[in-house]
N, C-alpha and C. Protein backbone atom coordinates (compact mmCIF):
# COMPACT_ATOMS: atom_id res chain seq x y z
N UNK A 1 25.03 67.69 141.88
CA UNK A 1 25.42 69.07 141.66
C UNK A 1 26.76 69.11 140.93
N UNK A 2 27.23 70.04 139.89
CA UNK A 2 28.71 70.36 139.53
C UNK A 2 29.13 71.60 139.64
N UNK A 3 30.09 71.23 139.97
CA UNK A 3 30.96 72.63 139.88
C UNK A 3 31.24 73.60 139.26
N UNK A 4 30.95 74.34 138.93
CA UNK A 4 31.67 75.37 137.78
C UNK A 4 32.62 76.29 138.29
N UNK A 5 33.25 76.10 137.22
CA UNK A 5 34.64 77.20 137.77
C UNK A 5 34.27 78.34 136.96
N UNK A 6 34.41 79.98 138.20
CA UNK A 6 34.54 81.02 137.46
C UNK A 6 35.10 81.80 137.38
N UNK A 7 35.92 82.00 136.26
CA UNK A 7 36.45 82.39 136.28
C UNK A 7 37.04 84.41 136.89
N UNK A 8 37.49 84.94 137.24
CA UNK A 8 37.68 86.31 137.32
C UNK A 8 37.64 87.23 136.61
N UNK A 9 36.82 88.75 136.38
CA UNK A 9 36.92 89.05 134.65
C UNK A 9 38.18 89.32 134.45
N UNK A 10 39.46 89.15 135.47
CA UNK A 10 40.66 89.99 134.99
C UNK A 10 41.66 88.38 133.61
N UNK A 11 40.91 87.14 134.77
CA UNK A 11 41.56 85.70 134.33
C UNK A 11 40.85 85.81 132.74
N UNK A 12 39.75 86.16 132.22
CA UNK A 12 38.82 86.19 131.67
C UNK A 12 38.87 86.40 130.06
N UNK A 13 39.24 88.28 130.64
CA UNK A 13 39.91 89.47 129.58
C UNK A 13 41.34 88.51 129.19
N UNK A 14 42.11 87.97 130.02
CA UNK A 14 43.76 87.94 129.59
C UNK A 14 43.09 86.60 128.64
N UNK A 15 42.92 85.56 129.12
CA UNK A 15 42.18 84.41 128.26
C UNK A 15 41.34 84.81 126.86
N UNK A 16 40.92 85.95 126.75
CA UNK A 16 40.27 86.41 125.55
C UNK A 16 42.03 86.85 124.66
N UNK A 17 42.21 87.44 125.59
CA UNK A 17 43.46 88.21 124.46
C UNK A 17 44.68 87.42 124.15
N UNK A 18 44.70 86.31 125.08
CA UNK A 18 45.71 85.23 124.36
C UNK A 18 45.36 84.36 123.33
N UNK A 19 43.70 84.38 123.27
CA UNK A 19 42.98 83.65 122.28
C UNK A 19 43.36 84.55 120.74
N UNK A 20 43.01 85.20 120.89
CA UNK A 20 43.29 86.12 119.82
C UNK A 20 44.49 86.39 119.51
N UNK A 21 45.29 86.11 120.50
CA UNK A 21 47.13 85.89 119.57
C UNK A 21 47.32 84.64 119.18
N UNK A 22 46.74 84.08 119.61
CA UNK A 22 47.15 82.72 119.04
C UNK A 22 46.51 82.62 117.99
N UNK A 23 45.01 83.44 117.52
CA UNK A 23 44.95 83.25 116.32
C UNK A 23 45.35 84.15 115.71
N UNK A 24 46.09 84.97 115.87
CA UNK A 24 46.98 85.91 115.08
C UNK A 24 47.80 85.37 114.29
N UNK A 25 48.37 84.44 115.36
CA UNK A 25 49.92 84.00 115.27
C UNK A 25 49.43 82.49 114.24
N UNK A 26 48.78 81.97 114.24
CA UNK A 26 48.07 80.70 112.85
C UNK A 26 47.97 81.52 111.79
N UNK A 27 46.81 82.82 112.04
CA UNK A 27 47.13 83.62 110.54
C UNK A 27 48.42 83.78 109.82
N UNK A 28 49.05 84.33 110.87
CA UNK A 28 51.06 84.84 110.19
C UNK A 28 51.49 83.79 110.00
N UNK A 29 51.31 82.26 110.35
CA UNK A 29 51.98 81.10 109.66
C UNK A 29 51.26 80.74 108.59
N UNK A 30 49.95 81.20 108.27
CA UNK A 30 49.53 80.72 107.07
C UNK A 30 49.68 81.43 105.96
N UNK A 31 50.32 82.94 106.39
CA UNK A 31 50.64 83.86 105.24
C UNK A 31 52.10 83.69 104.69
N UNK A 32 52.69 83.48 105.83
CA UNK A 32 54.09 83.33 105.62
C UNK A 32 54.84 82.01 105.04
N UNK A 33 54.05 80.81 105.06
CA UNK A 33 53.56 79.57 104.27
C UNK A 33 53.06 80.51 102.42
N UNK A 34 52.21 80.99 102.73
CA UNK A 34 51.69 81.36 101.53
C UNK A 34 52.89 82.39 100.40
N UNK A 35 53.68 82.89 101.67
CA UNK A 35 54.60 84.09 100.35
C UNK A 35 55.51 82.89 100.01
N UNK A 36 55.94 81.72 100.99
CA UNK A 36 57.36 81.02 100.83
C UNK A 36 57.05 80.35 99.40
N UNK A 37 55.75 80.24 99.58
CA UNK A 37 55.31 78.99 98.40
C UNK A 37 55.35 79.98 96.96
N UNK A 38 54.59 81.20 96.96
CA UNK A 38 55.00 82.12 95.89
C UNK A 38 56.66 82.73 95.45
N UNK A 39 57.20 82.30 96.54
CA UNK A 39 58.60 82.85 96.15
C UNK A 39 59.07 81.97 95.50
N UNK A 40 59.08 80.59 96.36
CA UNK A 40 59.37 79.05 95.50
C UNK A 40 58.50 78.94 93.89
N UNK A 41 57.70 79.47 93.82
CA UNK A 41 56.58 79.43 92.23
C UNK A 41 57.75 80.19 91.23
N UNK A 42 58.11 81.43 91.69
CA UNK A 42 58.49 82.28 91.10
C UNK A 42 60.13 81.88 90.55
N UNK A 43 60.74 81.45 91.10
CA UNK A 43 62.23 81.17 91.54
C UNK A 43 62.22 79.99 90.78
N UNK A 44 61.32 78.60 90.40
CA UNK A 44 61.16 77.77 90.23
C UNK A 44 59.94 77.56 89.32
N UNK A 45 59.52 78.07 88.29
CA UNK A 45 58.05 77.36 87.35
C UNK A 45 57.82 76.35 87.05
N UNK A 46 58.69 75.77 87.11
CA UNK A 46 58.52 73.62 86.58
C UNK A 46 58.07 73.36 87.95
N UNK A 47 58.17 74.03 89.09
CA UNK A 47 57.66 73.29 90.28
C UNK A 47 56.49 73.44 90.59
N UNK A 48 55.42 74.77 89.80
CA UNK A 48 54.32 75.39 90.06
C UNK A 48 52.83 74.06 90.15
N UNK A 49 52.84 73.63 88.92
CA UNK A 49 52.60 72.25 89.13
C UNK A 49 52.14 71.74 90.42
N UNK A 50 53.81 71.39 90.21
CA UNK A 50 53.96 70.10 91.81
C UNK A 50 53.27 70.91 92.78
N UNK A 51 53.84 72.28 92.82
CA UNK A 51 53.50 72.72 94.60
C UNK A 51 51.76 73.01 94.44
N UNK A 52 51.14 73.55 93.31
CA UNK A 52 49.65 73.80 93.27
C UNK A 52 48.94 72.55 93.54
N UNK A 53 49.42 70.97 92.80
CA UNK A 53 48.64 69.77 93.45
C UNK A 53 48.08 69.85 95.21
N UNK A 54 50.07 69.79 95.55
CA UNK A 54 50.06 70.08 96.79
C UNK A 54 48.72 70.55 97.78
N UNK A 55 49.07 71.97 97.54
CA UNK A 55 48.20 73.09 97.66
C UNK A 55 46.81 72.97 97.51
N UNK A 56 46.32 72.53 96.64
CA UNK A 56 44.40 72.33 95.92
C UNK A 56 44.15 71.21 97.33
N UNK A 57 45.07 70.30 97.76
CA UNK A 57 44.28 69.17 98.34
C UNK A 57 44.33 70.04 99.99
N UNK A 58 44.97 70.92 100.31
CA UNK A 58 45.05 71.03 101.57
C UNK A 58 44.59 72.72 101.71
N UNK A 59 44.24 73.24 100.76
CA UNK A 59 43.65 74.38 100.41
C UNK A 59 42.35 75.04 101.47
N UNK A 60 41.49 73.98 101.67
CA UNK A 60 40.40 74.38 102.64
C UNK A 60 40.88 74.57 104.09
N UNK A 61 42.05 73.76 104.47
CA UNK A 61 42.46 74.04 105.85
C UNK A 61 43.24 74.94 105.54
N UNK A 62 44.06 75.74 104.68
CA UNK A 62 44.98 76.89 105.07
C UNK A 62 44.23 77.87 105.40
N UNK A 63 42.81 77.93 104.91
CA UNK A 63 42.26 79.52 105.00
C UNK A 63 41.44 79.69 106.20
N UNK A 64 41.96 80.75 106.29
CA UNK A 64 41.09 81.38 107.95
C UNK A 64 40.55 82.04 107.35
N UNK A 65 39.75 82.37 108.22
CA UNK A 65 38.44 83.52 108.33
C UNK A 65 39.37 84.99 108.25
N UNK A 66 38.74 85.84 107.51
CA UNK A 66 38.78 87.77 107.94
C UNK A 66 38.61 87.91 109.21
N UNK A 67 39.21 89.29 109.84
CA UNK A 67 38.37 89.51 110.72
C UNK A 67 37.51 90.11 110.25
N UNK A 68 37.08 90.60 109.27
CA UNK A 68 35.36 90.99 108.72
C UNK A 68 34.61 90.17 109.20
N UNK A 69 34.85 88.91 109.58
CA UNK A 69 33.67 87.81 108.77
C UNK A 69 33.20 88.04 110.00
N UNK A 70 31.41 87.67 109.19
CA UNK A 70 30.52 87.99 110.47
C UNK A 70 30.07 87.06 111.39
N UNK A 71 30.43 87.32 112.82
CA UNK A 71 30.05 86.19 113.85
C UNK A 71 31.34 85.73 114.20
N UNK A 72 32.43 86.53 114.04
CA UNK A 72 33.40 85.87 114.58
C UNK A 72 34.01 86.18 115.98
N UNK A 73 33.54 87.15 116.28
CA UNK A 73 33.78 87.69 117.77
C UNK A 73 32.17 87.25 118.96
């Protein structure tokens, strides 16, 4: 036999809504990553280059999902 733990809906609800700040809070570092790097583009064009290499190789992990996207809740 195993155990399952169950949780409370109150333990439940708060566990849903910390989930969802925390992915709040990955979104706002990936935007705020994203303006630093446009400010640095802008401020700097000989670096656009360098920082877009950068960027192209690690490109698939910066992007999150919308919350549009379907199936995400």
């Amino acid at each position: 036999m195993t155990n399952r733990v169950s949780y409370a809906p109150q333990d439940f609800q708060k566990m849903c809504k910390q989930a969802e700040r925390d992915h709040e809070s990955k979104k706002l570092v990936v935007l705020m990553e994203r303006v630093k790097r446009q400010i640095a583009e802008r401020e700097n064009p000989g670096l656009k280059t360098e920082i877009s290499k950068v960027v192209s190789t690690d490109s698939g992990f910066l992007r999150l999902p919308s919350r549009s996207a379907p199936f995400e809740r």
